[in-house]
PDB file of N, CA and C in Angstrom:
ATOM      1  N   UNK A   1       0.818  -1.187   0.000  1.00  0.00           N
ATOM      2  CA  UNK A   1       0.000   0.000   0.000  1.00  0.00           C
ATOM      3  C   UNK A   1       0.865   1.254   0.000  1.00  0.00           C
ATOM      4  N   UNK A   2       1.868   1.107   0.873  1.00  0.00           N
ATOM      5  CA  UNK A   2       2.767   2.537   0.736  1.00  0.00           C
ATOM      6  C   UNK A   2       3.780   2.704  -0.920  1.00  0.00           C
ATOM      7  N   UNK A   3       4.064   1.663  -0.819  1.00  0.00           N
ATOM      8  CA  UNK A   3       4.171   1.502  -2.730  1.00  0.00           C
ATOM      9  C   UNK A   3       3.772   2.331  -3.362  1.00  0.00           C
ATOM     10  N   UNK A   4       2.303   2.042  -3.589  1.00  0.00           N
ATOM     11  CA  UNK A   4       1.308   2.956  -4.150  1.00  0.00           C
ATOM     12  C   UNK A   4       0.807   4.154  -4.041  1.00  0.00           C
ATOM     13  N   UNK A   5       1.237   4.275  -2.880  1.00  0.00           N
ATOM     14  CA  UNK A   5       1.123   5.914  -2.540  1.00  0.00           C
ATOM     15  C   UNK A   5       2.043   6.661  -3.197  1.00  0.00           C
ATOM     16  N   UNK A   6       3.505   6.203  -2.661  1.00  0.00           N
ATOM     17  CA  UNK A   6       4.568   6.290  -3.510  1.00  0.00           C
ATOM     18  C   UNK A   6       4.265   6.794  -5.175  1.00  0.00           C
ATOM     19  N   UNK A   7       3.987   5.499  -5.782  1.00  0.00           N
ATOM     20  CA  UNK A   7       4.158   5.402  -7.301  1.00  0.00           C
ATOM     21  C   UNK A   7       2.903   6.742  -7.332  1.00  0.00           C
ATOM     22  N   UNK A   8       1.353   6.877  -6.636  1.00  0.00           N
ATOM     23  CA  UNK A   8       1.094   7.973  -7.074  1.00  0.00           C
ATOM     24  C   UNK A   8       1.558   9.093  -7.048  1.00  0.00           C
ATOM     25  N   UNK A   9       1.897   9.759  -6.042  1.00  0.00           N
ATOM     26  CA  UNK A   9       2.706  10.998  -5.832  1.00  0.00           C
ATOM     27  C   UNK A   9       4.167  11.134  -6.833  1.00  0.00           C
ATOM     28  N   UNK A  10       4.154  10.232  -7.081  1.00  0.00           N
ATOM     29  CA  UNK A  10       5.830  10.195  -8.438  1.00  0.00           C
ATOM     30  C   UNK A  10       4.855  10.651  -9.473  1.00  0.00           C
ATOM     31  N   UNK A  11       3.834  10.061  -9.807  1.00  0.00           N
ATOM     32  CA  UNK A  11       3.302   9.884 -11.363  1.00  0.00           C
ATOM     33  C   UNK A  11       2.365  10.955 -11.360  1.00  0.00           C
ATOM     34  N   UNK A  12       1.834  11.554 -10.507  1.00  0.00           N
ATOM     35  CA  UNK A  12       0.692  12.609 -10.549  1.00  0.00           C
ATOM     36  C   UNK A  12       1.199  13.544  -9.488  1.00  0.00           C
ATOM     37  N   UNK A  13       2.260  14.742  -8.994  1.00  0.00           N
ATOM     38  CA  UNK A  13       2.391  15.513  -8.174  1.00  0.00           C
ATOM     39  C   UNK A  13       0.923  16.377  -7.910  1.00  0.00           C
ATOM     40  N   UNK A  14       0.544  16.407  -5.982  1.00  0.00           N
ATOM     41  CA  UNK A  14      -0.066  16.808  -5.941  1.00  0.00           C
ATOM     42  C   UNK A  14      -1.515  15.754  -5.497  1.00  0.00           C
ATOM     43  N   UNK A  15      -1.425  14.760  -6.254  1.00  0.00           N
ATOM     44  CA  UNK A  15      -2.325  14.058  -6.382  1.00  0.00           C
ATOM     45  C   UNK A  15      -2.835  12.919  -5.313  1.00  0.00           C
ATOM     46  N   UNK A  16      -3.582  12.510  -4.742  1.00  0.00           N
ATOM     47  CA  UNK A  16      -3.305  11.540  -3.572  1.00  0.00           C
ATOM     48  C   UNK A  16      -3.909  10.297  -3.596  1.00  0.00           C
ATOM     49  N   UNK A  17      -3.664   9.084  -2.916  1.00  0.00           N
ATOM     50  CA  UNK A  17      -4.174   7.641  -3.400  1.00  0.00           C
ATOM     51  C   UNK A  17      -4.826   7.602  -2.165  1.00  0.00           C
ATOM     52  N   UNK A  18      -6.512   6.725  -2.349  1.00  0.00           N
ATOM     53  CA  UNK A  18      -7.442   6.949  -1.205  1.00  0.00           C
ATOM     54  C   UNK A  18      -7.327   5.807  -1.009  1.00  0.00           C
ATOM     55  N   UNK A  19      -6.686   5.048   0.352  1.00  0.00           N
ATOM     56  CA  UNK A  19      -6.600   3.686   1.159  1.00  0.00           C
ATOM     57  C   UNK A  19      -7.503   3.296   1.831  1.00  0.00           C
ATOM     58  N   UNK A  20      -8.056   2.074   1.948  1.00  0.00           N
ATOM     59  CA  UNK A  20      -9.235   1.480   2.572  1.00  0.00           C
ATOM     60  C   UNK A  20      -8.410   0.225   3.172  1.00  0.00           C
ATOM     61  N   UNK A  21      -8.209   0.210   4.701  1.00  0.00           N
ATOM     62  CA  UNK A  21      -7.653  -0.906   5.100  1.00  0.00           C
ATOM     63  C   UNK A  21      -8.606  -1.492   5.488  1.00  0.00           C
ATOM     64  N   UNK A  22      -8.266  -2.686   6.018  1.00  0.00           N
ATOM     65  CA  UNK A  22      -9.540  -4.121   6.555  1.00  0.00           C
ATOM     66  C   UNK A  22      -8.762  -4.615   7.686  1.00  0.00           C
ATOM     67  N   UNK A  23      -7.385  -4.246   7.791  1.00  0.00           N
ATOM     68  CA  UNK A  23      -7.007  -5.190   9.046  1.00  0.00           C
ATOM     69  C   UNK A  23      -5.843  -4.462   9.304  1.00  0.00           C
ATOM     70  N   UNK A  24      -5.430  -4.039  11.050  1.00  0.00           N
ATOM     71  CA  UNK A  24      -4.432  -3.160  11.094  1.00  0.00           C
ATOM     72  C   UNK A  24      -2.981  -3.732  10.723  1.00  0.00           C
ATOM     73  N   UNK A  25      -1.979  -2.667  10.781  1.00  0.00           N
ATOM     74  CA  UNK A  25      -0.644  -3.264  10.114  1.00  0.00           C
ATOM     75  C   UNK A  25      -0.046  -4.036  11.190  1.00  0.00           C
ATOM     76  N   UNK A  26       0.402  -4.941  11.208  1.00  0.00           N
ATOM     77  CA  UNK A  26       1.300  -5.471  11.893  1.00  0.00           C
ATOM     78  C   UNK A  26       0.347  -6.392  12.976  1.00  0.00           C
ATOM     79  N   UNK A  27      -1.022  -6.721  12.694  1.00  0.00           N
ATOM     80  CA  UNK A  27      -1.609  -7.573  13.717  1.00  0.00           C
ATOM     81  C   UNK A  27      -2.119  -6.427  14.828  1.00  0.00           C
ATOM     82  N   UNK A  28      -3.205  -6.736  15.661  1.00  0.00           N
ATOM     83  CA  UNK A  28      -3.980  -6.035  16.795  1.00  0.00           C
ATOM     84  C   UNK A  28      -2.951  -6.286  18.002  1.00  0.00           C
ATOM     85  N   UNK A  29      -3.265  -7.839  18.050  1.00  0.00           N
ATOM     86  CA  UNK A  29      -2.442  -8.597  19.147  1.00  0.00           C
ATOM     87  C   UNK A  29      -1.163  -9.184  19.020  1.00  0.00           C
ATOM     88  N   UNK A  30       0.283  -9.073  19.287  1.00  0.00           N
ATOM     89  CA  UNK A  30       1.080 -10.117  18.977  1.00  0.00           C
ATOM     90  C   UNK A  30       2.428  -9.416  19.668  1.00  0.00           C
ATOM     91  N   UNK A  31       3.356 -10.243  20.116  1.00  0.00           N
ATOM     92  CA  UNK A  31       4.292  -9.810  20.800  1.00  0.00           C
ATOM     93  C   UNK A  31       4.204 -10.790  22.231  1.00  0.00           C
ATOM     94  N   UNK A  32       5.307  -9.880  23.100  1.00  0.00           N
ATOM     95  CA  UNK A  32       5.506 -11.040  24.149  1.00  0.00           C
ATOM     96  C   UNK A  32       4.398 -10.306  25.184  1.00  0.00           C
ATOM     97  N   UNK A  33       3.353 -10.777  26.123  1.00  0.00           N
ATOM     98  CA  UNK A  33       3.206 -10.273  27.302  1.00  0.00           C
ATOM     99  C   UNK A  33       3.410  -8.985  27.985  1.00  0.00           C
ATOM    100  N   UNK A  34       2.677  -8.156  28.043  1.00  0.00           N
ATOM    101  CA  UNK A  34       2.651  -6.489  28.529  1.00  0.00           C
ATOM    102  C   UNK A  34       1.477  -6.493  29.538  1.00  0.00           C
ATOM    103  N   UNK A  35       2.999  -5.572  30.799  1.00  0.00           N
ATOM    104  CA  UNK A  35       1.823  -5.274  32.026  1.00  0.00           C
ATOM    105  C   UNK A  35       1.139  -3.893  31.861  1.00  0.00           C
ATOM    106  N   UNK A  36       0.239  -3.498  32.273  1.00  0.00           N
ATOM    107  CA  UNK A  36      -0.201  -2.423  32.364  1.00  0.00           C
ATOM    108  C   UNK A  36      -0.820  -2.230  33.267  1.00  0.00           C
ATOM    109  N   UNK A  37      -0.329  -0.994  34.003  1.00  0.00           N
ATOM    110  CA  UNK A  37      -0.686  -0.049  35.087  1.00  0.00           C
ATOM    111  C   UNK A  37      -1.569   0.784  34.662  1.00  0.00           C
ATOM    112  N   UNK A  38      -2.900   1.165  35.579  1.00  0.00           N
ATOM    113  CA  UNK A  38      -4.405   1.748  35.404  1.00  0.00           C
ATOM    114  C   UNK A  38      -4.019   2.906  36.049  1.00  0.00           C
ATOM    115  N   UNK A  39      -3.410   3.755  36.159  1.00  0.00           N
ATOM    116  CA  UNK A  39      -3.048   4.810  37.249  1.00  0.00           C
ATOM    117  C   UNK A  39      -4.093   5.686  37.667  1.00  0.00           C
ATOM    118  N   UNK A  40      -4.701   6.254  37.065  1.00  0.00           N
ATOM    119  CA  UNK A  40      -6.442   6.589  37.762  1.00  0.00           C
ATOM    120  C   UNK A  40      -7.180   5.745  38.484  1.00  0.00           C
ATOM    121  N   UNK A  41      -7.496   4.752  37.664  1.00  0.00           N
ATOM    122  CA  UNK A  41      -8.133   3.750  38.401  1.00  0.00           C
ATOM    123  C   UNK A  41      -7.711   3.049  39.731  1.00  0.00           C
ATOM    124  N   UNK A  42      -6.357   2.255  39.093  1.00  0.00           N
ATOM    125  CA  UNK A  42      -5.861   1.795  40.208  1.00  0.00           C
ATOM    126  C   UNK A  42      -5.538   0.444  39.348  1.00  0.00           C
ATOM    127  N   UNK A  43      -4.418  -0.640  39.904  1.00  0.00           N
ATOM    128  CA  UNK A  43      -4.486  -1.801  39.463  1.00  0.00           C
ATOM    129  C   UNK A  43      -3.869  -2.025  38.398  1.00  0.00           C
ATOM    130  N   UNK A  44      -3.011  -3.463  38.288  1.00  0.00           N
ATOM    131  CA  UNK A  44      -2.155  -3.640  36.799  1.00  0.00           C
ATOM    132  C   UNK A  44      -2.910  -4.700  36.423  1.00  0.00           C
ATOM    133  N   UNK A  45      -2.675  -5.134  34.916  1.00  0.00           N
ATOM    134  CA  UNK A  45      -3.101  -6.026  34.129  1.00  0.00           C
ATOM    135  C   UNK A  45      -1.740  -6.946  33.355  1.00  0.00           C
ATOM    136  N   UNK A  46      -2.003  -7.510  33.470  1.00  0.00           N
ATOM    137  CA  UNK A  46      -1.060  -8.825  32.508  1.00  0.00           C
ATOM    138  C   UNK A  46      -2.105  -9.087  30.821  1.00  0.00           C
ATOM    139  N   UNK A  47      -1.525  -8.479  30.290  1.00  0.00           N
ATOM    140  CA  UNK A  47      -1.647  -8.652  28.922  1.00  0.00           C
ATOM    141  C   UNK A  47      -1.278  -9.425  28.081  1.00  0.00           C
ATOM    142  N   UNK A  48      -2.059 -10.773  28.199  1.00  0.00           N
ATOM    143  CA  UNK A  48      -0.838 -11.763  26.915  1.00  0.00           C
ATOM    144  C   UNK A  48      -0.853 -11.160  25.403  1.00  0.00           C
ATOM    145  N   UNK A  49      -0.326 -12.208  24.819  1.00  0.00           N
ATOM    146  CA  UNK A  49       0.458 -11.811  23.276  1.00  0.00           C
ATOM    147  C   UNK A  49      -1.089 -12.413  22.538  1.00  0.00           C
ATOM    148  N   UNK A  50      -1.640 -13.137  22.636  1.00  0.00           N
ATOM    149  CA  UNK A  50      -2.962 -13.216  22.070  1.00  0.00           C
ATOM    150  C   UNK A  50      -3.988 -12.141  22.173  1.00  0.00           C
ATOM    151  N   UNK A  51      -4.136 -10.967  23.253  1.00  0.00           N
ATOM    152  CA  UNK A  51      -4.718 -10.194  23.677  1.00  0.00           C
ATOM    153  C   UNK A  51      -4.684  -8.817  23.076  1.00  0.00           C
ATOM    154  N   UNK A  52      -5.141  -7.444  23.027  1.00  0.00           N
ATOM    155  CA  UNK A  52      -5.145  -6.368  22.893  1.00  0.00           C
ATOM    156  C   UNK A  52      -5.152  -5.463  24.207  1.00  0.00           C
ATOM    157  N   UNK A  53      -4.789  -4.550  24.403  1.00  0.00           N
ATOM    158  CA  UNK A  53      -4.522  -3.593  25.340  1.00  0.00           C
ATOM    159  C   UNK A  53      -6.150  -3.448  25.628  1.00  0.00           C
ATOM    160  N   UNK A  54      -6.806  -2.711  24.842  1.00  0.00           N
ATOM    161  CA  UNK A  54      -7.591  -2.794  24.859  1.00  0.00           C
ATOM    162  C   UNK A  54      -8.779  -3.663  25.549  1.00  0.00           C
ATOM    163  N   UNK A  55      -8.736  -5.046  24.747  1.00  0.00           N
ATOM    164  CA  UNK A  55      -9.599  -6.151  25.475  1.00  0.00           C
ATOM    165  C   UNK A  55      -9.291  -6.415  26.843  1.00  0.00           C
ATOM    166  N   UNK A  56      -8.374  -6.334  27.474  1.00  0.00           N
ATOM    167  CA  UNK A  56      -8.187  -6.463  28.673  1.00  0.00           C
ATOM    168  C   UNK A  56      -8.338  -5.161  29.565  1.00  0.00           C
ATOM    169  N   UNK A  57      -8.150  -4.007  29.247  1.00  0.00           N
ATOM    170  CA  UNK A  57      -8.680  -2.954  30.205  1.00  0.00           C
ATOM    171  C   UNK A  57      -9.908  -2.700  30.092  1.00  0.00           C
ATOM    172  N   UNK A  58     -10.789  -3.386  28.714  1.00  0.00           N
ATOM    173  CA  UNK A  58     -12.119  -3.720  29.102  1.00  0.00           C
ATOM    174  C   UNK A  58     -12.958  -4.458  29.841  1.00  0.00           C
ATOM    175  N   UNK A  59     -12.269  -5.109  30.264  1.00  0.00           N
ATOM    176  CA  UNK A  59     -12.705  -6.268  31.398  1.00  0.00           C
ATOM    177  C   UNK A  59     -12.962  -5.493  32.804  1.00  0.00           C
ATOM    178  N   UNK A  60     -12.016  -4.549  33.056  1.00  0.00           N
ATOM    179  CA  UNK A  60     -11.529  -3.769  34.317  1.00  0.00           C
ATOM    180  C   UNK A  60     -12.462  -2.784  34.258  1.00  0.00           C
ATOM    181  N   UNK A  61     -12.586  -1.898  32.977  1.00  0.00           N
ATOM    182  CA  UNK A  61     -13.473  -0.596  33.037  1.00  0.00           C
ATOM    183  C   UNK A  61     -14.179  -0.745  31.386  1.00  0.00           C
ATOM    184  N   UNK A  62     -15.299  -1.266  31.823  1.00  0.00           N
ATOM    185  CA  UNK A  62     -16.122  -1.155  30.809  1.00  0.00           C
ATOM    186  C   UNK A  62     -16.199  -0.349  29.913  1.00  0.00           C
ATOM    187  N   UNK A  63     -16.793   0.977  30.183  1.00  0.00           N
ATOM    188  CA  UNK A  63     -17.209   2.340  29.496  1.00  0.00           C
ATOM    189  C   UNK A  63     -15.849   2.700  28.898  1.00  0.00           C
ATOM    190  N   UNK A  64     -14.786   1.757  28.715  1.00  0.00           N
ATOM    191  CA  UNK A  64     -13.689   2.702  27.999  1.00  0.00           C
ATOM    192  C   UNK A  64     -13.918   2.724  26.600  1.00  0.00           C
ATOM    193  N   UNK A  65     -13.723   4.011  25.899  1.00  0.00           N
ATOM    194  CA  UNK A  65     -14.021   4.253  23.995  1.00  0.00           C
ATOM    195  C   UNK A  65     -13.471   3.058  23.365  1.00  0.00           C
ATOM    196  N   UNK A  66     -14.073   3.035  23.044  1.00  0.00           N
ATOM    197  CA  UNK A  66     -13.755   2.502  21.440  1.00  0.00           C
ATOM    198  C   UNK A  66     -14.795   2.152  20.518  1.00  0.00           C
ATOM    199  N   UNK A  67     -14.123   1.824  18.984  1.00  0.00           N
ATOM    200  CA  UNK A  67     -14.945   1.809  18.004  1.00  0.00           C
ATOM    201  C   UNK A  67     -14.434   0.687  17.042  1.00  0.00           C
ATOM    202  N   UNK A  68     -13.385   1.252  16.188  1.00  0.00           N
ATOM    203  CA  UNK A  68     -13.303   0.137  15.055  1.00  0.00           C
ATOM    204  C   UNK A  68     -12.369  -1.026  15.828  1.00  0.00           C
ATOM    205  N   UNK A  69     -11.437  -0.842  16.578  1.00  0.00           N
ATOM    206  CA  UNK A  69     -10.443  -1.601  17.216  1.00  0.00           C
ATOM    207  C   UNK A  69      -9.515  -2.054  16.295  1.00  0.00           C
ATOM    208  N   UNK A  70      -9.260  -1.252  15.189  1.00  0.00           N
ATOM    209  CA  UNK A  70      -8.482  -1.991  14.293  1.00  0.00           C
ATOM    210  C   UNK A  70      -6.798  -0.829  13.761  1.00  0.00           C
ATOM    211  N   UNK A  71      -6.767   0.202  14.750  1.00  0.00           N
ATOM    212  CA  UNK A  71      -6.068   1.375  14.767  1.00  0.00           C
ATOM    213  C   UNK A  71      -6.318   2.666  13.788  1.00  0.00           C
ATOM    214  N   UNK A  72      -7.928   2.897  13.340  1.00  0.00           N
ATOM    215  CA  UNK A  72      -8.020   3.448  12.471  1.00  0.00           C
ATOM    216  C   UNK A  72      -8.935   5.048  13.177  1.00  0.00           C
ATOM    217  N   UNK A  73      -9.594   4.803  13.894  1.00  0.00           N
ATOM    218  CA  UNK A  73     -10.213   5.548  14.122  1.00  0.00           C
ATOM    219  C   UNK A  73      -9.686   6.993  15.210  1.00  0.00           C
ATOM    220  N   UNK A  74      -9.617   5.767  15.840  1.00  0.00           N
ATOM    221  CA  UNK A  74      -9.156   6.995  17.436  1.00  0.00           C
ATOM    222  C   UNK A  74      -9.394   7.199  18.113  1.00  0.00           C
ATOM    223  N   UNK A  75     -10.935   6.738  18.518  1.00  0.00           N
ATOM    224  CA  UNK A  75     -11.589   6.550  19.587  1.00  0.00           C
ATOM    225  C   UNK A  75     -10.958   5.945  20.849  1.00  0.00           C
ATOM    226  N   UNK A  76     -10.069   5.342  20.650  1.00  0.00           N
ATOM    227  CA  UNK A  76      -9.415   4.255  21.972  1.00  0.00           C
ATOM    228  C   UNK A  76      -8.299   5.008  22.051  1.00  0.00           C
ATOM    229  N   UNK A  77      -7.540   6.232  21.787  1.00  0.00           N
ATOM    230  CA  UNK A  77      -6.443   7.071  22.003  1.00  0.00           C
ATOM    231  C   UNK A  77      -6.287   7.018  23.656  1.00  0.00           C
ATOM    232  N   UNK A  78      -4.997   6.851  24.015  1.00  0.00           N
ATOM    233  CA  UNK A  78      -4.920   6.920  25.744  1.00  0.00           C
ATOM    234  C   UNK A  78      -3.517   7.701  26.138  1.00  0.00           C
ATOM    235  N   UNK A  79      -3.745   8.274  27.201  1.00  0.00           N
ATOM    236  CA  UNK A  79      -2.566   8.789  27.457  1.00  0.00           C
ATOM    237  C   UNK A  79      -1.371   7.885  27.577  1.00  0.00           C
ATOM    238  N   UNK A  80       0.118   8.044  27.241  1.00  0.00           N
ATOM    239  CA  UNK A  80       0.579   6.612  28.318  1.00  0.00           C
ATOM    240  C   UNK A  80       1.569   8.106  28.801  1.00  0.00           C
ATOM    241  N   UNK A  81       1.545   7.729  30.276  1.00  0.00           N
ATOM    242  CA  UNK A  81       2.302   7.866  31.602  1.00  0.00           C
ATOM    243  C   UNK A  81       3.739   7.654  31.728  1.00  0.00           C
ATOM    244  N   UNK A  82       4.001   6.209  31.225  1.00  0.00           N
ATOM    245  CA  UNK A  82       5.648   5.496  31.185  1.00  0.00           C
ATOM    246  C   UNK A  82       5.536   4.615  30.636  1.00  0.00           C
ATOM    247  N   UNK A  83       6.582   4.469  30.082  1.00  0.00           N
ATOM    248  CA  UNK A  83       6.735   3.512  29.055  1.00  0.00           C
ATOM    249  C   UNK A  83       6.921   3.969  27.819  1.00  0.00           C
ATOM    250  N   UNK A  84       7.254   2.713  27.244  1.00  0.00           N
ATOM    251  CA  UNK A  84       7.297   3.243  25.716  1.00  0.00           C
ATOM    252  C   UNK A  84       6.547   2.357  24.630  1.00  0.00           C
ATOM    253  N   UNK A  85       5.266   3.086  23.985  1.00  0.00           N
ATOM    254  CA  UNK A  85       4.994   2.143  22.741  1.00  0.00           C
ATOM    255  C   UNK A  85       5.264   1.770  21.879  1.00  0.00           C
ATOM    256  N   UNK A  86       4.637   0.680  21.622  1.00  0.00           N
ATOM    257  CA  UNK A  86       5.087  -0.206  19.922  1.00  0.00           C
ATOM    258  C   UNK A  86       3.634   0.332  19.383  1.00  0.00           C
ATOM    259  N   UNK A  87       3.933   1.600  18.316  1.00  0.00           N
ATOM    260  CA  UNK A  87       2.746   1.919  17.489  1.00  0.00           C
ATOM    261  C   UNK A  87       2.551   1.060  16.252  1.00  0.00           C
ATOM    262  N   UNK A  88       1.546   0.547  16.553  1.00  0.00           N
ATOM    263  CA  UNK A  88       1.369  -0.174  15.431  1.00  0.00           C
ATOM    264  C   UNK A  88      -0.212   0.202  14.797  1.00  0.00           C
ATOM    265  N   UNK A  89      -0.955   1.736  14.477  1.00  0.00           N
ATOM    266  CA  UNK A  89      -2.020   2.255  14.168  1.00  0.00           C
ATOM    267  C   UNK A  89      -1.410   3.285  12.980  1.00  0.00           C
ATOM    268  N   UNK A  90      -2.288   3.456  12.293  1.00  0.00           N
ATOM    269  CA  UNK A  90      -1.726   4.185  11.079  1.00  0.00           C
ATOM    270  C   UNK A  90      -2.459   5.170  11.229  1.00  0.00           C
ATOM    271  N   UNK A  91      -3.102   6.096  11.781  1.00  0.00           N
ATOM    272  CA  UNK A  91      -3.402   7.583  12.419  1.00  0.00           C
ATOM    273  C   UNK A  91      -2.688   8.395  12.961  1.00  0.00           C
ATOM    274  N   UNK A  92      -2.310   8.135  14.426  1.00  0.00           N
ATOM    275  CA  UNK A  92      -1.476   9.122  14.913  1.00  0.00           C
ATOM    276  C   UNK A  92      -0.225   9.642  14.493  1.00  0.00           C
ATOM    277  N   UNK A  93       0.273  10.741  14.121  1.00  0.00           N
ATOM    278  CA  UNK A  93       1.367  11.530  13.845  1.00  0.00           C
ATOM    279  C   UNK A  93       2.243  11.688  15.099  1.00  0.00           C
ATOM    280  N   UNK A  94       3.468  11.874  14.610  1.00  0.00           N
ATOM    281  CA  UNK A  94       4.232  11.404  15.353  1.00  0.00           C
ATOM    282  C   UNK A  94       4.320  12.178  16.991  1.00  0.00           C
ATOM    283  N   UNK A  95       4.156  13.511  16.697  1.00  0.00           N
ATOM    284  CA  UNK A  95       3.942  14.143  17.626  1.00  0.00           C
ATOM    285  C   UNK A  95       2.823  13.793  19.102  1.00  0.00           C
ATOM    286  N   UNK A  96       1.975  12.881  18.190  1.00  0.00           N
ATOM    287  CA  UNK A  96       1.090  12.548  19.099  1.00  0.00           C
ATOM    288  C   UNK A  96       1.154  10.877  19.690  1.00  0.00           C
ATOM    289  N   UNK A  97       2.194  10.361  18.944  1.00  0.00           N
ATOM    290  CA  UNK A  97       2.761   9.250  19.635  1.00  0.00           C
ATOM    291  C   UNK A  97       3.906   9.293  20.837  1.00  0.00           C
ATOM    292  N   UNK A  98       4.200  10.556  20.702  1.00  0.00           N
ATOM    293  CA  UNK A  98       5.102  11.145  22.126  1.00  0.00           C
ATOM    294  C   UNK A  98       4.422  10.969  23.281  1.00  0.00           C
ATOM    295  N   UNK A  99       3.041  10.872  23.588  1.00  0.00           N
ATOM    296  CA  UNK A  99       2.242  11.159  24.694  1.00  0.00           C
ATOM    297  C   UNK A  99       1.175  10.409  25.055  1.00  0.00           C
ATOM    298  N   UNK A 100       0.303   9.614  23.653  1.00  0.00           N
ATOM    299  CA  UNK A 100      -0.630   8.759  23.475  1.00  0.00           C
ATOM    300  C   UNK A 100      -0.153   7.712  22.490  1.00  0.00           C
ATOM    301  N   UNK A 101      -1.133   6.634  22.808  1.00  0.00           N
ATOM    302  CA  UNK A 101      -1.391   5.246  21.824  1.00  0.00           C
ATOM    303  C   UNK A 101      -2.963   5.110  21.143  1.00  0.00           C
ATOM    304  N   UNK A 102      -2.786   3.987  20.566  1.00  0.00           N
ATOM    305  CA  UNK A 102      -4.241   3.401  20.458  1.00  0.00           C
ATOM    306  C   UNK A 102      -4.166   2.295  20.993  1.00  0.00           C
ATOM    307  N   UNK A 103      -4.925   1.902  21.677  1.00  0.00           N
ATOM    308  CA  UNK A 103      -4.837   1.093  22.632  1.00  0.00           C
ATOM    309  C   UNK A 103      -5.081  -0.678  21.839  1.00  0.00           C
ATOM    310  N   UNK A 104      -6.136  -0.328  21.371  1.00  0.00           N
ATOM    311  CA  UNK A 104      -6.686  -1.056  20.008  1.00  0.00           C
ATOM    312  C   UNK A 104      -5.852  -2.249  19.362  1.00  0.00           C
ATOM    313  N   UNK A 105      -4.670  -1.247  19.187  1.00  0.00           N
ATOM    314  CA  UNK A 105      -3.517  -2.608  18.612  1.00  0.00           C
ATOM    315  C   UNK A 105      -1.853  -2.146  18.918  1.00  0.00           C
ATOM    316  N   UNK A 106      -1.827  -0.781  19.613  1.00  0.00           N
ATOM    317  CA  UNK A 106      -0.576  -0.932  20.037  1.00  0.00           C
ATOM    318  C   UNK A 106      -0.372  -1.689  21.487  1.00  0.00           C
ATOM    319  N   UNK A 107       0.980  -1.693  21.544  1.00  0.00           N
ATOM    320  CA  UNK A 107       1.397  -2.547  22.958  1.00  0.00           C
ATOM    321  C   UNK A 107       2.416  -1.934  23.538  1.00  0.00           C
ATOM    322  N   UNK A 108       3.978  -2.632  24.175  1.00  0.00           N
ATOM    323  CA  UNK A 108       4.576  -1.835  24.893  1.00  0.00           C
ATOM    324  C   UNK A 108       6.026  -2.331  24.159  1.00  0.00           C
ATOM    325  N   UNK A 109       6.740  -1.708  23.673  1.00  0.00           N
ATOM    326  CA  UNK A 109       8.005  -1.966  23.715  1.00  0.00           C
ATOM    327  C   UNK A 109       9.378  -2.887  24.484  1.00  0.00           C
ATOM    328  N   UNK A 110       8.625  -2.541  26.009  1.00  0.00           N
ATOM    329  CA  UNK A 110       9.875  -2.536  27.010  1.00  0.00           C
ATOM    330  C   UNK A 110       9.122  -3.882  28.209  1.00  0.00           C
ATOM    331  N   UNK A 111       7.383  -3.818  27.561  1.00  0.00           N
ATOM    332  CA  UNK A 111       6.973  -4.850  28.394  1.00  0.00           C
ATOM    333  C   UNK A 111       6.317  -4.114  29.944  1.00  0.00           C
ATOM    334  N   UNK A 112       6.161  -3.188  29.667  1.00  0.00           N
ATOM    335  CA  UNK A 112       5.227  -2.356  30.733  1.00  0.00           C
ATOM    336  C   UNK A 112       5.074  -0.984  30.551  1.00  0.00           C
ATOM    337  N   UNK A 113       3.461  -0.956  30.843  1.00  0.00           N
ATOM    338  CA  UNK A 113       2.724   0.629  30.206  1.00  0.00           C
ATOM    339  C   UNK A 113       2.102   0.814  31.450  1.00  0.00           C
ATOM    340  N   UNK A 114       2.461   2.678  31.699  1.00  0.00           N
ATOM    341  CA  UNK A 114       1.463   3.216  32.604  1.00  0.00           C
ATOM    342  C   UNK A 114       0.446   3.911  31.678  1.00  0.00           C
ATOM    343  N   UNK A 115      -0.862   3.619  32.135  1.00  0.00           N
ATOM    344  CA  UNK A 115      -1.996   4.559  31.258  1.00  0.00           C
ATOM    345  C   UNK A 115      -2.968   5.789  31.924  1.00  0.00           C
ATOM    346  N   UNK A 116      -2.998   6.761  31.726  1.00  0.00           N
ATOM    347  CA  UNK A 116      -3.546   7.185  32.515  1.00  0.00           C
ATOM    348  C   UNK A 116      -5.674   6.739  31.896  1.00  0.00           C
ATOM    349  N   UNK A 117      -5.229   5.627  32.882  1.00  0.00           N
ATOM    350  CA  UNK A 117      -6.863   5.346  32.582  1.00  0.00           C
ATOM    351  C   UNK A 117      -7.527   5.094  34.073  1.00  0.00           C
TER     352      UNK A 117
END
């Protein structure tokens, strides 16, 4: 897909290629095991590698956003506290990966996330 973006912007300056994904890049769930700390709430979570950040702090606090769960939207955007993410959502700019995730399908780098959730 970035190919193609590519080859348009070479072949048509100016011009832009409209992407329709179906499934986020790099998998929702996958990697080793990530804890996560609820720091509002209270309480950590053990996150396996089959799991999403997400699906499991839904268990804990229901009413948390979300929508497509597939890193597209943004609805599931969260602060993180400490740590460092593995972005794996094709929305946020970089600036805004300094401070937030999507919870949806990123995870943790280092193997532990504080959220302010």
């Amino acid at each position: 897909m970035d190919a193609l973006v590519a080859a348009v912007a070479e072949l048509r300056p100016g011009a832009t290629a409209q992407l329709e994904r179906f499934h986020p890049a790099g998998g929702a769930a996958s990697g080793d095991t990530v804890e996560v700390e609820l720091a509002r709430s209270g309480g950590t979570l053990a996150v396996p590698a089959d799991r999403s950040v997400l699906s499991a702090v839904r268990e804990r606090l229901p009413d948390t956003p979300y929508s497509c769960e597939q890193g597209f939207c943004g609805t599931c955007r969260t602060r993180v506290l400490s740590g460092t993410s593995d972005h794996r959502d094709q929305l946020l700019t970089e600036a805004e990966r300094g401070d937030s995730m999507l919870i949806c399908v990123s995870r943790s780098r280092e193997g532990r996330l504080v959220l302010d959730l």
